[in-house]
C-alpha atoms as a PDB file:
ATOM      1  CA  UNK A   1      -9.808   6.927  -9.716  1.00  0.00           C
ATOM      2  CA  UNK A   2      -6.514   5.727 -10.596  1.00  0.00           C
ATOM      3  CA  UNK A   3      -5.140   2.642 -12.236  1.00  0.00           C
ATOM      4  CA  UNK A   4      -4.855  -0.070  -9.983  1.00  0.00           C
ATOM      5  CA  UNK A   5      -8.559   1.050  -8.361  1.00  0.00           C
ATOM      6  CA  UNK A   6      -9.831   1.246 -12.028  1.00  0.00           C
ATOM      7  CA  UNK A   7      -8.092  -2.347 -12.334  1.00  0.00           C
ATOM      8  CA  UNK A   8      -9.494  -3.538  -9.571  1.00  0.00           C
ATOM      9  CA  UNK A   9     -13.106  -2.337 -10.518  1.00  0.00           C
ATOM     10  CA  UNK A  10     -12.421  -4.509 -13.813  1.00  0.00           C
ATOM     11  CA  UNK A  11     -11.627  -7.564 -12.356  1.00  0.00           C
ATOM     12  CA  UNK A  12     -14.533  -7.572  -9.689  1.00  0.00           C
ATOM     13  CA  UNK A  13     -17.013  -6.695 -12.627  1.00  0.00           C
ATOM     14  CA  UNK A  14     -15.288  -9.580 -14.263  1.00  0.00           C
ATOM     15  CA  UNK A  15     -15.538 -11.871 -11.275  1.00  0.00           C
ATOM     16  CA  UNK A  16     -19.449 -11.042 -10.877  1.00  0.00           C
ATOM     17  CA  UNK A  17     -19.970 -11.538 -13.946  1.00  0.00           C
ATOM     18  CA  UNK A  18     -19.052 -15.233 -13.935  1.00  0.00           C
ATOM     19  CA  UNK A  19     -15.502 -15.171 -14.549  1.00  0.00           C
ATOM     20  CA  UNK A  20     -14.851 -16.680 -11.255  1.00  0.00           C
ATOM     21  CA  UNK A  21     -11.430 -17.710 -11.316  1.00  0.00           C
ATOM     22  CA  UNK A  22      -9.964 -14.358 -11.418  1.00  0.00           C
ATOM     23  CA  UNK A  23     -10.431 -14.056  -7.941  1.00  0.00           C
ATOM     24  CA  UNK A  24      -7.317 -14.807  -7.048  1.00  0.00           C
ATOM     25  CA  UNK A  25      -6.023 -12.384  -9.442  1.00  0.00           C
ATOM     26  CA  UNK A  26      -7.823  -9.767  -7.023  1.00  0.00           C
ATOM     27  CA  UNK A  27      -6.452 -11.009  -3.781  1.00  0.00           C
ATOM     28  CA  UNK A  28      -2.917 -11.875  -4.468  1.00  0.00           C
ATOM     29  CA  UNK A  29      -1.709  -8.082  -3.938  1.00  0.00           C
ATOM     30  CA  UNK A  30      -3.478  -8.226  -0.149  1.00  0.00           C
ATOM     31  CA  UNK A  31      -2.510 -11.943   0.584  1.00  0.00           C
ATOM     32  CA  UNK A  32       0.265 -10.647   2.925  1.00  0.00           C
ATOM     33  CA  UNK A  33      -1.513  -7.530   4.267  1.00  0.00           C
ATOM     34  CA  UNK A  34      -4.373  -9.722   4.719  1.00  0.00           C
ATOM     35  CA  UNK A  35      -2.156 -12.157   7.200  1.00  0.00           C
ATOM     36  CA  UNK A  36      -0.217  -9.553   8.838  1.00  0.00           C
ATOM     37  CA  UNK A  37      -3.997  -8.084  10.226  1.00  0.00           C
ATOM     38  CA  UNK A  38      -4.879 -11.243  11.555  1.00  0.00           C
ATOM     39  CA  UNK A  39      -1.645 -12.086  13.115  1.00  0.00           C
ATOM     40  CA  UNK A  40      -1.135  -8.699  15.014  1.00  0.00           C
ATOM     41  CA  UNK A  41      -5.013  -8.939  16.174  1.00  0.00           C
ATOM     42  CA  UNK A  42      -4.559 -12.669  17.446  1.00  0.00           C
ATOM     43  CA  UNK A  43      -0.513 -12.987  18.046  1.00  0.00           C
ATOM     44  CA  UNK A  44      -0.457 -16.650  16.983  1.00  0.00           C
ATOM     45  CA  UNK A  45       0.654 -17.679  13.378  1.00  0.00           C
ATOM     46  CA  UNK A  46      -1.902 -20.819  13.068  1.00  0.00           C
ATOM     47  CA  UNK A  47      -4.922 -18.828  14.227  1.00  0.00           C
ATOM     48  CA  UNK A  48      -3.619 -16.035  11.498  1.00  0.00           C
ATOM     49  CA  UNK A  49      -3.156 -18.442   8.496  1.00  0.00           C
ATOM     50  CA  UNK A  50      -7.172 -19.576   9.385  1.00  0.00           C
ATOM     51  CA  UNK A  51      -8.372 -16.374   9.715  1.00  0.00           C
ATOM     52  CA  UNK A  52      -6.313 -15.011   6.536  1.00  0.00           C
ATOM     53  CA  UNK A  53      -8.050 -18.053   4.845  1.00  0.00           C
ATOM     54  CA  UNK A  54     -11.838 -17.459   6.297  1.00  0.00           C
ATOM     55  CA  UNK A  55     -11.288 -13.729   5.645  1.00  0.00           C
ATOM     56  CA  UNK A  56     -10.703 -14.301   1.531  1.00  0.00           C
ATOM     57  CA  UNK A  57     -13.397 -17.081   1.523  1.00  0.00           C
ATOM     58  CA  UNK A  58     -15.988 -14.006   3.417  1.00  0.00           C
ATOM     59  CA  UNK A  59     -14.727 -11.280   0.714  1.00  0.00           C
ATOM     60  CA  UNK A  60     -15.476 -13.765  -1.872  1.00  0.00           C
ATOM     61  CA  UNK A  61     -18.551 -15.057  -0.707  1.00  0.00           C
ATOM     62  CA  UNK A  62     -19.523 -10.753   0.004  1.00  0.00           C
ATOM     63  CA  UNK A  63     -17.984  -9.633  -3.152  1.00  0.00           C
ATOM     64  CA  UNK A  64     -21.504  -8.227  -4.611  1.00  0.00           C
ATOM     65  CA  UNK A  65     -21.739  -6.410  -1.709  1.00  0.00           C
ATOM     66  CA  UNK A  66     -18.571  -4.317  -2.331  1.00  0.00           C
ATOM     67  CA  UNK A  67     -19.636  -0.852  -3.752  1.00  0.00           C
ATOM     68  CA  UNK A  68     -16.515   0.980  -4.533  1.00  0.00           C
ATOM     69  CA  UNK A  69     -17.034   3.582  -1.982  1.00  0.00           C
ATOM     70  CA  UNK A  70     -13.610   2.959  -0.443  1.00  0.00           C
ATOM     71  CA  UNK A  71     -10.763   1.318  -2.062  1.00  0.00           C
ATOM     72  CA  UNK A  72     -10.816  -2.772  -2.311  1.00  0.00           C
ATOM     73  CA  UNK A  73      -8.128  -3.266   0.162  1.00  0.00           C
ATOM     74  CA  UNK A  74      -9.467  -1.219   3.300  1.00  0.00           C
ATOM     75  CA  UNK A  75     -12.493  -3.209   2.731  1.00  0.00           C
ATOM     76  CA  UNK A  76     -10.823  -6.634   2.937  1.00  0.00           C
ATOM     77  CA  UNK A  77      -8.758  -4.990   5.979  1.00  0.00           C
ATOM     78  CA  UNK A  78     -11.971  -4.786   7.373  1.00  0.00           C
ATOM     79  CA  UNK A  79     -13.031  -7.780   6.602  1.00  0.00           C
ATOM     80  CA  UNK A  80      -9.654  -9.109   8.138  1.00  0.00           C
ATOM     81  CA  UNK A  81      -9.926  -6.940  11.334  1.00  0.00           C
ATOM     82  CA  UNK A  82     -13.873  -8.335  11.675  1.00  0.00           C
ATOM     83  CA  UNK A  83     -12.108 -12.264  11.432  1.00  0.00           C
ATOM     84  CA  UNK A  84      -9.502 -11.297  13.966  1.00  0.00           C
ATOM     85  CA  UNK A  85     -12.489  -9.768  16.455  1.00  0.00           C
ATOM     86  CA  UNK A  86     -14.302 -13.061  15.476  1.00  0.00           C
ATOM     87  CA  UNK A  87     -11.385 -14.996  16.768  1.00  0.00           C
ATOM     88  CA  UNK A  88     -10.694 -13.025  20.104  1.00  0.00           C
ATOM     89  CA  UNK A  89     -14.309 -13.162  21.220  1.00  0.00           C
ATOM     90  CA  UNK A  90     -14.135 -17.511  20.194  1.00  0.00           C
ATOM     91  CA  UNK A  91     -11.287 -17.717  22.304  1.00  0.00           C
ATOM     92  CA  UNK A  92     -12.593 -16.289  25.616  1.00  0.00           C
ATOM     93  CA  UNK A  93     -15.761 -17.982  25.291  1.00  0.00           C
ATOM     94  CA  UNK A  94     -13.317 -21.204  24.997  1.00  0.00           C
ATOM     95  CA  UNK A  95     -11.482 -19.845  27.743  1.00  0.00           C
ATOM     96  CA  UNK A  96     -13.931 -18.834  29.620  1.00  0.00           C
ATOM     97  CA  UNK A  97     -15.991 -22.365  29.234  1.00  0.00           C
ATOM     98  CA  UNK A  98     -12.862 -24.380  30.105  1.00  0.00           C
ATOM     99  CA  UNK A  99     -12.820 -22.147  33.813  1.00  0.00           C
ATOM    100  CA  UNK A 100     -16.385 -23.266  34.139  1.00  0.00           C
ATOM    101  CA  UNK A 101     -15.977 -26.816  33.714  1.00  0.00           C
ATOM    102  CA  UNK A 102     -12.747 -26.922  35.779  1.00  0.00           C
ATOM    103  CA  UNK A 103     -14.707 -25.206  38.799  1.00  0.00           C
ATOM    104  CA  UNK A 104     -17.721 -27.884  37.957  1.00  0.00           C
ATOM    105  CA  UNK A 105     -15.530 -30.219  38.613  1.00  0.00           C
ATOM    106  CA  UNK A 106     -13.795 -28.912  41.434  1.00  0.00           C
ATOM    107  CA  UNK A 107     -17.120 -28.814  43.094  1.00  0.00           C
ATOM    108  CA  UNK A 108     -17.968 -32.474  42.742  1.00  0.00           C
ATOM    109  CA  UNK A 109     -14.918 -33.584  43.417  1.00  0.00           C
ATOM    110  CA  UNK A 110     -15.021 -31.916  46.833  1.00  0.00           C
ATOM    111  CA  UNK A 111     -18.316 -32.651  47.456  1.00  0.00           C
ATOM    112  CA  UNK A 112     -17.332 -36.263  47.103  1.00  0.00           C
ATOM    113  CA  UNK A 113     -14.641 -35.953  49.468  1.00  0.00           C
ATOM    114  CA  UNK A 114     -16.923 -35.233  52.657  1.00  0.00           C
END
Protein backbone atom coordinates (compact mmCIF):
# COMPACT_ATOMS: atom_id res chain seq x y z
CA UNK A 1 0.00 0.00 0.00
CA UNK A 2 1.66 3.17 -0.51
CA UNK A 3 1.54 6.55 1.12
CA UNK A 4 -1.20 8.49 -0.01
CA UNK A 5 -3.56 5.03 0.13
CA UNK A 6 -2.08 4.45 3.68
CA UNK A 7 -3.05 8.30 4.20
CA UNK A 8 -6.13 7.94 3.01
CA UNK A 9 -6.93 4.76 5.17
CA UNK A 10 -5.96 7.19 8.20
CA UNK A 11 -8.15 9.82 7.58
CA UNK A 12 -11.32 7.60 6.83
CA UNK A 13 -10.54 5.63 10.16
CA UNK A 14 -10.34 9.10 11.55
CA UNK A 15 -13.55 10.29 9.96
CA UNK A 16 -15.50 7.04 11.28
CA UNK A 17 -14.35 7.41 14.19
CA UNK A 18 -16.03 10.75 14.89
CA UNK A 19 -13.63 13.12 13.64
CA UNK A 20 -16.03 14.30 11.11
CA UNK A 21 -14.67 17.34 9.82
CA UNK A 22 -11.78 15.84 8.13
CA UNK A 23 -13.84 14.92 5.44
CA UNK A 24 -13.03 17.44 3.42
CA UNK A 25 -9.49 16.77 3.98
CA UNK A 26 -10.33 13.37 2.07
CA UNK A 27 -12.14 14.84 -0.85
CA UNK A 28 -10.26 17.90 -1.74
CA UNK A 29 -7.62 15.83 -3.95
CA UNK A 30 -10.86 14.34 -6.13
CA UNK A 31 -12.94 17.65 -6.04
CA UNK A 32 -11.92 18.27 -9.70
CA UNK A 33 -11.84 14.63 -10.91
CA UNK A 34 -15.03 14.31 -9.19
CA UNK A 35 -16.63 17.30 -11.53
CA UNK A 36 -14.91 16.48 -14.63
CA UNK A 37 -16.97 12.73 -14.38
CA UNK A 38 -20.11 14.33 -14.04
CA UNK A 39 -19.66 16.93 -16.62
CA UNK A 40 -18.44 14.55 -19.48
CA UNK A 41 -21.44 12.02 -18.46
CA UNK A 42 -24.13 14.94 -18.55
CA UNK A 43 -22.36 17.79 -20.91
CA UNK A 44 -23.90 20.66 -18.92
CA UNK A 45 -21.83 22.56 -16.21
CA UNK A 46 -24.97 23.23 -13.72
CA UNK A 47 -26.17 19.62 -13.82
CA UNK A 48 -22.21 18.72 -13.10
CA UNK A 49 -21.67 21.15 -10.13
CA UNK A 50 -25.13 19.23 -8.54
CA UNK A 51 -24.10 16.02 -9.23
CA UNK A 52 -20.31 16.73 -8.07
CA UNK A 53 -22.14 18.02 -4.89
CA UNK A 54 -24.77 14.91 -4.41
CA UNK A 55 -21.87 12.59 -5.32
CA UNK A 56 -19.53 13.86 -2.07
CA UNK A 57 -22.71 14.13 0.12
CA UNK A 58 -23.43 9.93 -1.12
CA UNK A 59 -19.56 9.05 -0.39
CA UNK A 60 -19.99 10.68 2.86
CA UNK A 61 -23.17 9.47 3.82
CA UNK A 62 -21.56 5.56 2.36
CA UNK A 63 -18.23 6.10 3.83
CA UNK A 64 -18.56 2.89 6.30
CA UNK A 65 -19.27 1.07 3.48
CA UNK A 66 -15.87 1.69 1.78
CA UNK A 67 -13.60 -1.43 2.37
CA UNK A 68 -10.30 -0.62 0.91
CA UNK A 69 -10.49 -3.18 -1.73
CA UNK A 70 -9.80 -0.62 -4.46
CA UNK A 71 -8.23 2.66 -4.01
CA UNK A 72 -10.55 5.68 -2.50
CA UNK A 73 -10.73 7.55 -5.67
CA UNK A 74 -12.06 4.80 -8.22
CA UNK A 75 -14.63 4.33 -5.65
CA UNK A 76 -15.84 7.95 -5.56
CA UNK A 77 -15.42 7.76 -9.56
CA UNK A 78 -17.92 5.32 -9.20
CA UNK A 79 -19.86 6.92 -7.11
CA UNK A 80 -19.61 9.97 -9.60
CA UNK A 81 -20.29 7.83 -12.75
CA UNK A 82 -23.56 6.20 -10.66
CA UNK A 83 -24.75 10.31 -10.09
CA UNK A 84 -24.14 11.04 -13.73
CA UNK A 85 -26.34 7.65 -14.78
CA UNK A 86 -28.77 8.99 -12.07
CA UNK A 87 -29.00 12.21 -13.94
CA UNK A 88 -29.33 10.84 -17.61
CA UNK A 89 -32.10 8.42 -16.71
CA UNK A 90 -34.01 11.87 -14.60
CA UNK A 91 -33.71 13.67 -17.64
CA UNK A 92 -35.49 11.38 -20.15
CA UNK A 93 -38.11 10.57 -17.81
CA UNK A 94 -38.47 14.61 -17.75
CA UNK A 95 -38.19 14.51 -21.31
CA UNK A 96 -40.04 11.93 -21.96
CA UNK A 97 -43.09 13.22 -19.54
CA UNK A 98 -43.01 16.69 -21.14
CA UNK A 99 -43.77 14.65 -24.88
CA UNK A 100 -46.64 13.07 -23.06
CA UNK A 101 -48.28 16.02 -21.80
CA UNK A 102 -47.68 18.01 -25.02
CA UNK A 103 -49.49 15.10 -27.07
CA UNK A 104 -52.32 15.18 -24.07
CA UNK A 105 -52.84 18.29 -24.94
CA UNK A 106 -52.68 18.15 -28.50
CA UNK A 107 -55.45 15.69 -28.26
CA UNK A 108 -57.91 17.88 -26.41
CA UNK A 109 -57.23 20.64 -28.10
CA UNK A 110 -58.23 18.96 -31.36
CA UNK A 111 -60.90 17.25 -30.02
CA UNK A 112 -62.29 20.61 -29.08
CA UNK A 113 -61.92 21.90 -32.42
CA UNK A 114 -64.60 19.50 -34.13
Amino acid sequence: MGTMETNEAALIARILAGDKELFHELIRPYERMVYLTLFAIVKNETEAEDGAQEAVISAYRHLASFRGDAKFSTWLTTIAINQGRRRLRRRRVRRRNRLKNRRVVTKETSRRRR
